[in-house]
C-alpha atoms as a PDB file:
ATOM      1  CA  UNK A   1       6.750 -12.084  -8.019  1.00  0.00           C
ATOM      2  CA  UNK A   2       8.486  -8.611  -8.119  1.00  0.00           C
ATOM      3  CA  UNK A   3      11.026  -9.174  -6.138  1.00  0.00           C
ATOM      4  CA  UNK A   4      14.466  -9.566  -6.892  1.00  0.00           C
ATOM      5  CA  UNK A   5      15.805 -12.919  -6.215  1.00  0.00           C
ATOM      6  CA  UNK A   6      17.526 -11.458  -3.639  1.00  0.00           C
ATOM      7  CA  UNK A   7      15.187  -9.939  -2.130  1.00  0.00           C
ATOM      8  CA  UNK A   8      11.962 -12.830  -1.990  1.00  0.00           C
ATOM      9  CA  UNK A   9      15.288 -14.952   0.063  1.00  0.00           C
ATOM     10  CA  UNK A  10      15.615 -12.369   1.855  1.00  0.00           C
ATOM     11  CA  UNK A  11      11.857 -11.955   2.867  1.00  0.00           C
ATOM     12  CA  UNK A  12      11.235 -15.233   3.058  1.00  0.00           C
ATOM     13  CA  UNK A  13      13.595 -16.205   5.991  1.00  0.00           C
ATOM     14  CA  UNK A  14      12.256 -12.654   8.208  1.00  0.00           C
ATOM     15  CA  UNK A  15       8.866 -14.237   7.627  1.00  0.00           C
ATOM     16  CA  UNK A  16       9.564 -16.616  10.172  1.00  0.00           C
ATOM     17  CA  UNK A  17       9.522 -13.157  12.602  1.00  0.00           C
ATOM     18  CA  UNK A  18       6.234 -11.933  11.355  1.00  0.00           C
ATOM     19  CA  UNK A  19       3.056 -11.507  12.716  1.00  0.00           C
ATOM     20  CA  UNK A  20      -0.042  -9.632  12.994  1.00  0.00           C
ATOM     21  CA  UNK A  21       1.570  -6.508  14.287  1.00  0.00           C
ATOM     22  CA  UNK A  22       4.665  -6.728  12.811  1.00  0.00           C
ATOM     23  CA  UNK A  23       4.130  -7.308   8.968  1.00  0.00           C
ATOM     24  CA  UNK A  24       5.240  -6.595   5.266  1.00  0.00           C
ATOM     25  CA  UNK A  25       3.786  -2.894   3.925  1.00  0.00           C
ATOM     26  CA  UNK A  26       5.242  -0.380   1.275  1.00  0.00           C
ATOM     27  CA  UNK A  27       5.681  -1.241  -2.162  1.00  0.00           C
ATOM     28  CA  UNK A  28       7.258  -4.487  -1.591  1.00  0.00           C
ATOM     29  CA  UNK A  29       4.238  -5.887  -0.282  1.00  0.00           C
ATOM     30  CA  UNK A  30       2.008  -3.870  -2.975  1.00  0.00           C
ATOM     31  CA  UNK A  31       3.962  -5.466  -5.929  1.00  0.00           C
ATOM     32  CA  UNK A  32       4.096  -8.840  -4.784  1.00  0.00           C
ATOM     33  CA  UNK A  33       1.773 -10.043  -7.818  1.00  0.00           C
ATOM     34  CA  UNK A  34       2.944 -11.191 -10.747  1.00  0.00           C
ATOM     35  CA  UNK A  35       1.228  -8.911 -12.916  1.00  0.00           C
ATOM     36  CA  UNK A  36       2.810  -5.708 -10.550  1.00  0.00           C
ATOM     37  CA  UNK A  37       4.044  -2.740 -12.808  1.00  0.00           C
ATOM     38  CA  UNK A  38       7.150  -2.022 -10.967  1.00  0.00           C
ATOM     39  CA  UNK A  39       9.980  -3.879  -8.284  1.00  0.00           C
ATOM     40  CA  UNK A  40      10.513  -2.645  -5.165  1.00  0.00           C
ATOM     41  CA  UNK A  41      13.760  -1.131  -4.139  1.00  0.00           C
ATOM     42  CA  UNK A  42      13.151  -2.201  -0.189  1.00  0.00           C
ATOM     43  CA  UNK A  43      11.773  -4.381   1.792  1.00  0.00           C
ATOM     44  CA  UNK A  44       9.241  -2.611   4.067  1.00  0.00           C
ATOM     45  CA  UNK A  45       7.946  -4.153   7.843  1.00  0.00           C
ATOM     46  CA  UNK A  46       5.278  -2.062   9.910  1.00  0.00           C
ATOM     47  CA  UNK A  47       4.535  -2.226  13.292  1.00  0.00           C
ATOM     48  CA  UNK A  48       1.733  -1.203  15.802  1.00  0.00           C
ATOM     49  CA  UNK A  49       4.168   0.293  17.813  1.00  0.00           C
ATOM     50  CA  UNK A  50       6.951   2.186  18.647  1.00  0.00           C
ATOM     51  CA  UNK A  51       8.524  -0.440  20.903  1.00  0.00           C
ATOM     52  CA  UNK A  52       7.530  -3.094  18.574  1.00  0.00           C
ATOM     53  CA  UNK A  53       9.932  -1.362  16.149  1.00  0.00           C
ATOM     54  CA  UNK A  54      12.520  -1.932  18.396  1.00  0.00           C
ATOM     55  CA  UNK A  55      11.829  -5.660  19.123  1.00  0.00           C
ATOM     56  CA  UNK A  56      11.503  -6.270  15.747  1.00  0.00           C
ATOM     57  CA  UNK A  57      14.744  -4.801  14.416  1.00  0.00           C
ATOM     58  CA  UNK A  58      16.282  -7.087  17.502  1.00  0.00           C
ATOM     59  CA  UNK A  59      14.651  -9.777  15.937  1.00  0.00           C
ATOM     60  CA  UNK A  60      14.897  -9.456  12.702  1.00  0.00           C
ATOM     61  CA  UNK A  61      18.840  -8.544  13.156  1.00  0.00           C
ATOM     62  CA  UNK A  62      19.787 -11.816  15.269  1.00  0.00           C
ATOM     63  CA  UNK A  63      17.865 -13.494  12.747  1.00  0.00           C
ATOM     64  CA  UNK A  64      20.115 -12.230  10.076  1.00  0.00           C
ATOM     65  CA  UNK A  65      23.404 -12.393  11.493  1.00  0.00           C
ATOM     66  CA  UNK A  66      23.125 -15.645  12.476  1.00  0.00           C
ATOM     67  CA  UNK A  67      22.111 -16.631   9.198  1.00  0.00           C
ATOM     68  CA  UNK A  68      25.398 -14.957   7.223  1.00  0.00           C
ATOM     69  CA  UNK A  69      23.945 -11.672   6.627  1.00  0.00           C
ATOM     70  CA  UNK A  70      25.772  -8.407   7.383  1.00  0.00           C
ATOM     71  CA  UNK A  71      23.407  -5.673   8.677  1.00  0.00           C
ATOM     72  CA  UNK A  72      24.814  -2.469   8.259  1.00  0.00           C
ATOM     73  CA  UNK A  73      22.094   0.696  10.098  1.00  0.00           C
ATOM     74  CA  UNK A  74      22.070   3.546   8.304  1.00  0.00           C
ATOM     75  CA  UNK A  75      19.461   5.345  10.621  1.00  0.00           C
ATOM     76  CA  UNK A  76      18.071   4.259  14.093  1.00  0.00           C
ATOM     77  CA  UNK A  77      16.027   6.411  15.755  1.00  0.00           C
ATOM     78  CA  UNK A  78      12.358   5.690  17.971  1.00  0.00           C
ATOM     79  CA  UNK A  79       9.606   4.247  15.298  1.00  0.00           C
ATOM     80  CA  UNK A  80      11.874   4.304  12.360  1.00  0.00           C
ATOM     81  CA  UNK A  81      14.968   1.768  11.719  1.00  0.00           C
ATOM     82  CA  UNK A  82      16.871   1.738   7.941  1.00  0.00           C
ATOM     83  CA  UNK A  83      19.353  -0.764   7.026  1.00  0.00           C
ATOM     84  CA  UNK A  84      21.147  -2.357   4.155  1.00  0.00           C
ATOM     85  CA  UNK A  85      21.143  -6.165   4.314  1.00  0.00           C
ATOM     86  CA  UNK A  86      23.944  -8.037   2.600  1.00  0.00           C
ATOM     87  CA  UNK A  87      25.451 -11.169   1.640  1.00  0.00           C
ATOM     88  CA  UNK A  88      27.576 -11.554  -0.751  1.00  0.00           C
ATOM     89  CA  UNK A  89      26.751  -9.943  -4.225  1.00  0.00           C
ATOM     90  CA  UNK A  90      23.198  -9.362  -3.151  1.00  0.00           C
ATOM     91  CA  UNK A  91      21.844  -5.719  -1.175  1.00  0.00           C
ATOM     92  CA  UNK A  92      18.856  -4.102  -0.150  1.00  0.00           C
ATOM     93  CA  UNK A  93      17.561  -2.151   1.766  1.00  0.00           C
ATOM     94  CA  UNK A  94      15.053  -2.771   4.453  1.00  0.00           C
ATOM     95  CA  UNK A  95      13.226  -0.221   7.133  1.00  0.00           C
ATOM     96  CA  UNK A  96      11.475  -1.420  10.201  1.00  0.00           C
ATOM     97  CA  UNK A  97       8.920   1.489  10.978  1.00  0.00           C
ATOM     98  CA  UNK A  98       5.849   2.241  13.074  1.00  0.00           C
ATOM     99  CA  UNK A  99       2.481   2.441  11.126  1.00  0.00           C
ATOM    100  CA  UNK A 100      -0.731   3.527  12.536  1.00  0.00           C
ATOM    101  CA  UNK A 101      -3.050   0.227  13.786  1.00  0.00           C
ATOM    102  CA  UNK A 102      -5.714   1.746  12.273  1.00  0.00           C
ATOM    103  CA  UNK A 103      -6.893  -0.069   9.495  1.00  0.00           C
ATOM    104  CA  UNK A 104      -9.696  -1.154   7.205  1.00  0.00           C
ATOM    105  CA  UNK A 105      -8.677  -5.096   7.205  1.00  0.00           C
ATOM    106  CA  UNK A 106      -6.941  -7.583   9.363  1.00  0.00           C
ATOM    107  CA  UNK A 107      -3.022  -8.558   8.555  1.00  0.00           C
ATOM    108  CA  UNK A 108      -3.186 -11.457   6.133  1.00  0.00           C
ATOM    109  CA  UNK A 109      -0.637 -14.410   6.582  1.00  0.00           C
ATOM    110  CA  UNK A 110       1.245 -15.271   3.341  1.00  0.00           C
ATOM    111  CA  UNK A 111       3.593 -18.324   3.144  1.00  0.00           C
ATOM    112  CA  UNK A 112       6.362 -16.457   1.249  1.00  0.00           C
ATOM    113  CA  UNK A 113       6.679 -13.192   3.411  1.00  0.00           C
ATOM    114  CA  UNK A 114       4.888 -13.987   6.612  1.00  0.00           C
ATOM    115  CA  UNK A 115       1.849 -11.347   7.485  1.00  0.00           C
ATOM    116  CA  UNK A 116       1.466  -8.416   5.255  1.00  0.00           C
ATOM    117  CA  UNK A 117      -0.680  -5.759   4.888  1.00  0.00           C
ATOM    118  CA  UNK A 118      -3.628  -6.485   3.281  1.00  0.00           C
ATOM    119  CA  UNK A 119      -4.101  -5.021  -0.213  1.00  0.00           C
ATOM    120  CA  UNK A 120      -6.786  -2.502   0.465  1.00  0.00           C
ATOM    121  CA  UNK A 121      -5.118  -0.951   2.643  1.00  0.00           C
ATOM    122  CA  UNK A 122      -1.493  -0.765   0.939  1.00  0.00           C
ATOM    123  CA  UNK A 123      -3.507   1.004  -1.716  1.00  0.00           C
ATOM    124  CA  UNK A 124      -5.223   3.259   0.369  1.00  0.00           C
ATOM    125  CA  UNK A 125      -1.492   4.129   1.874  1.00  0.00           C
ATOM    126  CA  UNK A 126      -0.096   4.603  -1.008  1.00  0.00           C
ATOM    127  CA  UNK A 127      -2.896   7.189  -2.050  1.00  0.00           C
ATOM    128  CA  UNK A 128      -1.747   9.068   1.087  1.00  0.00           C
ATOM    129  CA  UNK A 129       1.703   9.084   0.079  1.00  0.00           C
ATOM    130  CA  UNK A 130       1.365  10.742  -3.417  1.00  0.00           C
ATOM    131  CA  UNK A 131      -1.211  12.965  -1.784  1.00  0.00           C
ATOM    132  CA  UNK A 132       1.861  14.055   0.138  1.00  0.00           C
ATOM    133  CA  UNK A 133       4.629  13.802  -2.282  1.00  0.00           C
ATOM    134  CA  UNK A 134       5.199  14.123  -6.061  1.00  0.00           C
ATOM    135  CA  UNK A 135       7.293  10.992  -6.798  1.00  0.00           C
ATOM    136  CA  UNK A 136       6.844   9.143 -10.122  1.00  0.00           C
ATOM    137  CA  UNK A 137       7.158   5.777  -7.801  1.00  0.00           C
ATOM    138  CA  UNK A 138       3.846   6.799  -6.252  1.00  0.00           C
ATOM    139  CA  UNK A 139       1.931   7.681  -9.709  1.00  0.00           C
ATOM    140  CA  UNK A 140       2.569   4.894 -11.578  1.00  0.00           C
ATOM    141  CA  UNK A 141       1.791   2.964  -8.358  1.00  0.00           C
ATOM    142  CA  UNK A 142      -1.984   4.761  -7.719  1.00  0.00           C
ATOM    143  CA  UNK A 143      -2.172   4.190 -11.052  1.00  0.00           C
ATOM    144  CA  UNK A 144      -1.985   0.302 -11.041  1.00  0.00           C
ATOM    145  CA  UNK A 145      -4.317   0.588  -8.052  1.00  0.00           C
ATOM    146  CA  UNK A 146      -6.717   2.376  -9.580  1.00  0.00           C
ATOM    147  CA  UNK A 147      -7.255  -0.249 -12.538  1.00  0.00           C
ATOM    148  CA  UNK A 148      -5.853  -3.386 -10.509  1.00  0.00           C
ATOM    149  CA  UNK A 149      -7.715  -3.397  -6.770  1.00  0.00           C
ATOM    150  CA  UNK A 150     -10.211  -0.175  -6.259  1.00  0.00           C
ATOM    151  CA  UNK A 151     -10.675   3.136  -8.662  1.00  0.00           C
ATOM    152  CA  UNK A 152      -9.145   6.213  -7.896  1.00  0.00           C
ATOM    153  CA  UNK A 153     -12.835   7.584  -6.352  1.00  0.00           C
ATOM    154  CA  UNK A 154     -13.144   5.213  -3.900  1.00  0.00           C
ATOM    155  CA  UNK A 155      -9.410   4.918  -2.841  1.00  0.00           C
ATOM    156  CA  UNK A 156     -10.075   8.913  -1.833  1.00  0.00           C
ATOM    157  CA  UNK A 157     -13.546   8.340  -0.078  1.00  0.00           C
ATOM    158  CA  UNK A 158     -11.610   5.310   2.105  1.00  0.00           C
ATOM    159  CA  UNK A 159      -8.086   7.199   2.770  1.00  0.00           C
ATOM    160  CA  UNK A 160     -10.636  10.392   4.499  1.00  0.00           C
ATOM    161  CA  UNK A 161     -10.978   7.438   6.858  1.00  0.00           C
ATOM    162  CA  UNK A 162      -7.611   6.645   7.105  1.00  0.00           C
ATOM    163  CA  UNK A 163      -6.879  10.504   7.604  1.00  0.00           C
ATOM    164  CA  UNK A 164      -9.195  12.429   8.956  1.00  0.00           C
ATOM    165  CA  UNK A 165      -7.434  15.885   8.033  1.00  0.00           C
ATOM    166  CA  UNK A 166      -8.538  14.895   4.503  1.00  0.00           C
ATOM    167  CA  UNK A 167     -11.560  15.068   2.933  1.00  0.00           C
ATOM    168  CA  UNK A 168     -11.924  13.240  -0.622  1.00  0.00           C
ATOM    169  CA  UNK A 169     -12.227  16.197  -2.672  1.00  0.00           C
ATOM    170  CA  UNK A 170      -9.158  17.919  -0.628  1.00  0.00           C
ATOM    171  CA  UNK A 171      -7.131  14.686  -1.959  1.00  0.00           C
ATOM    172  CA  UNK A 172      -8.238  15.378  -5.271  1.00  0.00           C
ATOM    173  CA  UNK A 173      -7.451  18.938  -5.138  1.00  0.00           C
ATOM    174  CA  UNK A 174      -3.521  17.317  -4.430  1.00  0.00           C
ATOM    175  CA  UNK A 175      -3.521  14.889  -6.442  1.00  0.00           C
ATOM    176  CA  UNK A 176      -4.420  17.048  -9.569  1.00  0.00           C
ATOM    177  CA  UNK A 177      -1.167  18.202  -9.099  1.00  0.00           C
ATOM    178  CA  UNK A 178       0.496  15.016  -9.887  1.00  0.00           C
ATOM    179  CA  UNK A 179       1.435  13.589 -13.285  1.00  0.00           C
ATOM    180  CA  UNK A 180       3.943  16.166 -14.568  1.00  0.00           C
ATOM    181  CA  UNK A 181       7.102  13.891 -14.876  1.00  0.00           C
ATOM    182  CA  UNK A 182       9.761  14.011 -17.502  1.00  0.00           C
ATOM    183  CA  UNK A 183      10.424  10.686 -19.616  1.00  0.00           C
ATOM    184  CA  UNK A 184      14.239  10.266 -17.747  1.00  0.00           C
ATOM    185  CA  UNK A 185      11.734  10.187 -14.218  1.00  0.00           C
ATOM    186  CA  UNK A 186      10.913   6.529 -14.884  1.00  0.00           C
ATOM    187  CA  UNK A 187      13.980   5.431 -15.801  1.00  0.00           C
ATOM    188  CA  UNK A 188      15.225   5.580 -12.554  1.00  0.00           C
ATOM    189  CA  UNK A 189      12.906   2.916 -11.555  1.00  0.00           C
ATOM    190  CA  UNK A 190      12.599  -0.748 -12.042  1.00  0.00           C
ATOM    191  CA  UNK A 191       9.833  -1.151 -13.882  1.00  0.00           C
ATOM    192  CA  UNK A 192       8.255  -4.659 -15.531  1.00  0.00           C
ATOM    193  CA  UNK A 193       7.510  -2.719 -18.905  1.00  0.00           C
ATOM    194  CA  UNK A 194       8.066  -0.238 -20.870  1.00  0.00           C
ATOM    195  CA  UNK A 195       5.657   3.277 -20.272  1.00  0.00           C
ATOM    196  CA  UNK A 196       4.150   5.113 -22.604  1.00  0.00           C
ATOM    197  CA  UNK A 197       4.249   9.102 -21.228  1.00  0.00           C
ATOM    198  CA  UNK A 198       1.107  10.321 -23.477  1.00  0.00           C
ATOM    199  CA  UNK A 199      -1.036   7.363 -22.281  1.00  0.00           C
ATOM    200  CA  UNK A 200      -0.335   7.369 -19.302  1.00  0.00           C
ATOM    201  CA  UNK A 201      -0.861  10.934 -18.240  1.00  0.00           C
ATOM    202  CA  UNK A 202      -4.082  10.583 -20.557  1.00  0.00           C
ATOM    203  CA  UNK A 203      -5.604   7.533 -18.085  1.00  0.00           C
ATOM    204  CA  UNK A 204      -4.692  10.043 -14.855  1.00  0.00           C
ATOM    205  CA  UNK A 205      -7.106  12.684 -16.241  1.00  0.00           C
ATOM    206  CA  UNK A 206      -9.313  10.189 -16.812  1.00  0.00           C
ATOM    207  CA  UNK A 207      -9.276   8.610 -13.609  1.00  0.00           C
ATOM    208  CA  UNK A 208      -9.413  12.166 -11.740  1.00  0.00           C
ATOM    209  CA  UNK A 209     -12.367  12.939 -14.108  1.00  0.00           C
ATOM    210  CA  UNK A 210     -13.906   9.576 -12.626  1.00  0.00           C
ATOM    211  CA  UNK A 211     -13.242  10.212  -9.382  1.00  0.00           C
ATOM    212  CA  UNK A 212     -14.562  13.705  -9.007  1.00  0.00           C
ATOM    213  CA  UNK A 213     -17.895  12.358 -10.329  1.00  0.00           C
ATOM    214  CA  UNK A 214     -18.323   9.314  -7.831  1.00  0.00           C
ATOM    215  CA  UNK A 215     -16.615  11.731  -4.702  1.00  0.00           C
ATOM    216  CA  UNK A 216     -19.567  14.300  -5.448  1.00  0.00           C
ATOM    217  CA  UNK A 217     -22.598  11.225  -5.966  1.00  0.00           C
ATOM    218  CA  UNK A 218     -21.473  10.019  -2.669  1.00  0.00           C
ATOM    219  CA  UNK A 219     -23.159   9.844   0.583  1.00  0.00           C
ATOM    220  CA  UNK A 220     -21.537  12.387   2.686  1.00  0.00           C
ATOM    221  CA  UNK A 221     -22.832  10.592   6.050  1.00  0.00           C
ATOM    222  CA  UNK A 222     -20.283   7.481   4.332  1.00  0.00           C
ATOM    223  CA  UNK A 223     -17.510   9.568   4.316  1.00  0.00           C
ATOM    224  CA  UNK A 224     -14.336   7.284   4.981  1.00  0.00           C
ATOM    225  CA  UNK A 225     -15.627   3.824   4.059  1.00  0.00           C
ATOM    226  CA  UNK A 226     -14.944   1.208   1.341  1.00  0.00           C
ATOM    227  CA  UNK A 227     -17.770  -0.929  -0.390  1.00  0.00           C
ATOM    228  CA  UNK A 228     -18.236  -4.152  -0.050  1.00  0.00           C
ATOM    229  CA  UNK A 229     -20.029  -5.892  -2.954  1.00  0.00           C
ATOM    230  CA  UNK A 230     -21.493  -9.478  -1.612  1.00  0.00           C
ATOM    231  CA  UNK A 231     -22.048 -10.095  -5.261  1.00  0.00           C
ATOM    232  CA  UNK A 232     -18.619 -10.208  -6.189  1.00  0.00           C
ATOM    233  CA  UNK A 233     -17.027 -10.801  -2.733  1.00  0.00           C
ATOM    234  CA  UNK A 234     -14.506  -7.726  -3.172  1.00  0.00           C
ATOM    235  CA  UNK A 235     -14.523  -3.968  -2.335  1.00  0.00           C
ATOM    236  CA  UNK A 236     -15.823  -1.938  -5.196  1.00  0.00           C
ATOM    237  CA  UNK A 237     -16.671   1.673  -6.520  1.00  0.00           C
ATOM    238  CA  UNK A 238     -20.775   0.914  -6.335  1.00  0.00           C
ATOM    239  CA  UNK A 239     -22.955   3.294  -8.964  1.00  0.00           C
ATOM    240  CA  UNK A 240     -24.425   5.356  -6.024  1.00  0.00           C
ATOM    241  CA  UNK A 241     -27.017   6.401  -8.527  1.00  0.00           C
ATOM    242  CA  UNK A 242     -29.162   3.337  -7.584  1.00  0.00           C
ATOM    243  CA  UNK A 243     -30.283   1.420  -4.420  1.00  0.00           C
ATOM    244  CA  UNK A 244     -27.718  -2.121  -4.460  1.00  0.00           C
ATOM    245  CA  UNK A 245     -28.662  -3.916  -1.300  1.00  0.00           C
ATOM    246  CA  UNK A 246     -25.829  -6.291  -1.950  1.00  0.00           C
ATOM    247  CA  UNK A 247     -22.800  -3.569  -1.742  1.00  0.00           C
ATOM    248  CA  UNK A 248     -22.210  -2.264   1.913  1.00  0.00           C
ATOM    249  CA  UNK A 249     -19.947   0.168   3.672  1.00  0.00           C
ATOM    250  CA  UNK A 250     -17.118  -0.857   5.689  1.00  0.00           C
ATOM    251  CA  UNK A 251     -15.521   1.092   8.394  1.00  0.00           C
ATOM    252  CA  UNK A 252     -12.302   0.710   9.521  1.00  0.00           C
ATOM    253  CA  UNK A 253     -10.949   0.620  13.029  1.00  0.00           C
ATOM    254  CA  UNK A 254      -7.428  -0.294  15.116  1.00  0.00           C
ATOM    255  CA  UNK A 255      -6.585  -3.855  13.567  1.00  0.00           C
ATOM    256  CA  UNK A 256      -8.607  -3.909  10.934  1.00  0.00           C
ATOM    257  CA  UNK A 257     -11.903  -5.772  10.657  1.00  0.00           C
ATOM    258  CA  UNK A 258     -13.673  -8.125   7.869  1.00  0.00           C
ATOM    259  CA  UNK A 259     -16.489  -6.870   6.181  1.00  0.00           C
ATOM    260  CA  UNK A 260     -20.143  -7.786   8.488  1.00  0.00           C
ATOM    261  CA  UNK A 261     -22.303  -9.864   5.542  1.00  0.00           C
ATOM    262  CA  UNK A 262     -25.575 -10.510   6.875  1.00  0.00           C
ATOM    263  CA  UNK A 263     -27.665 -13.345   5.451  1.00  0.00           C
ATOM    264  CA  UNK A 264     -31.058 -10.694   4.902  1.00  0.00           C
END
């Protein structure tokens, strides 16, 4: 698990605050898996609300306290709440913000944080954010999306969904402009292994290349879905160049919702 020691503690006793609307996001969340590319520097809660923030961070703070933690706010303002947590040699930082209910998928519960995000959709968030900023965090993030949960194409067609202002080839057009980092860029972050520069900007021309191809074969009455595939019980990038009864489109919607499988 990539988190720090600190950290999983940490997440594991505000799990006991968690739930459905209240819930572990951001790259915390993403890189819970062992075989995660990066650790987190914070832990990360969303909520479906403004004054859920605020309930939260009452929560969550009470919690702490009483627990031997010192909670020191850096910024606390309507929707968005940043602290450092201590005790004492171990720090992080944690944010309690509001998020959008909008989602493809339902909240999932998970015994070590409480409810999280669901993974689809931290990836299709975290297309959104290097969309909208250039930070090597984000990159090598999409990246380990793109060959760990969905490919780059279909994370685009999806996050249209997510954000209407975008269409997939618009989020291309941004995200083209991503992948110029210097070496010292990455060694500012905690990462699990070593990169290699040349590769690595080699497999994000690749994946645009892939993704330009599968945007343009697309549907465009599908615009903003994910694909199911019943054969493999996952969301996929589906060859669009054939009929494949067994892969369907999924829609998102406030909540989230599971994927509709018919028996037919």
């Amino acid at each position: 698990m990539p988190l720090t020691r600190y950290q999983a503690t940490l997440a594991k006793l505000l799990a006991t605050n968690r739930s459905p609307d209240s819930y572990l996001a951001g790259g915390s969340a993403l890189h819970l898996e062992p075989n995660s590319s990066r650790y987190s520097n914070d832990l990360d809660y969303f909520h479906d609300s403004v004054e859920r923030v605020a309930k939260a961070f009452e929560d969550d703070q009470r919690l702490l306290t009483t627990s031997g933690y010192d909670v020191q706010i850096d910024l606390h303002q309507p929707g968005y709440i940043r602290a450092i947590v201590r005790r004492q040699e171990g720090a992080t930082k944690v944010e309690w913000a509001h998020d959008s209910a909008w989602r493809f998928m339902p909240t999932l519960f998970n015994e070590a944080v409480g409810y999280q995000l669901h993974p689809i959709d931290l990836a299709i968030n975290k297309l959104l954010a290097l969309a909208g900023r250039d930070e090597p965090r984000d990159f090598i993030d999409v990246l380990h999306i793109h060959h760990k949960i969905l490919p780059l194409g279909a994370l685009c067609w999806a996050a249209a969904g997510k954000d209407p202002g975008f269409t997939p080839l618009s989020l291309l057009a941004l995200l083209r402009r991503r992948g110029k980092y210097q070496p010292e860029e990455f060694q500012r972050l905690q990462l699990t292994r070593p990169i290699d520069l040349p590769a690595l900007k080699s497999d994000w021309l690749e994946a645009l290349a892939a993704a330009e191809k599968f945007v343009r074969s697309s549907p465009p009455e599908e615009v903003g879905c994910l694909y199911f595939s019943k054969g493999v019980d996952r969301f996929v990038e589906p060859d669009l160049s054939r009929t494949d009864k067994k892969v369907i489109p999924h829609f998102g919607r406030p909540g989230g919702v599971l994927p509709k499988i018919s028996e037919n």
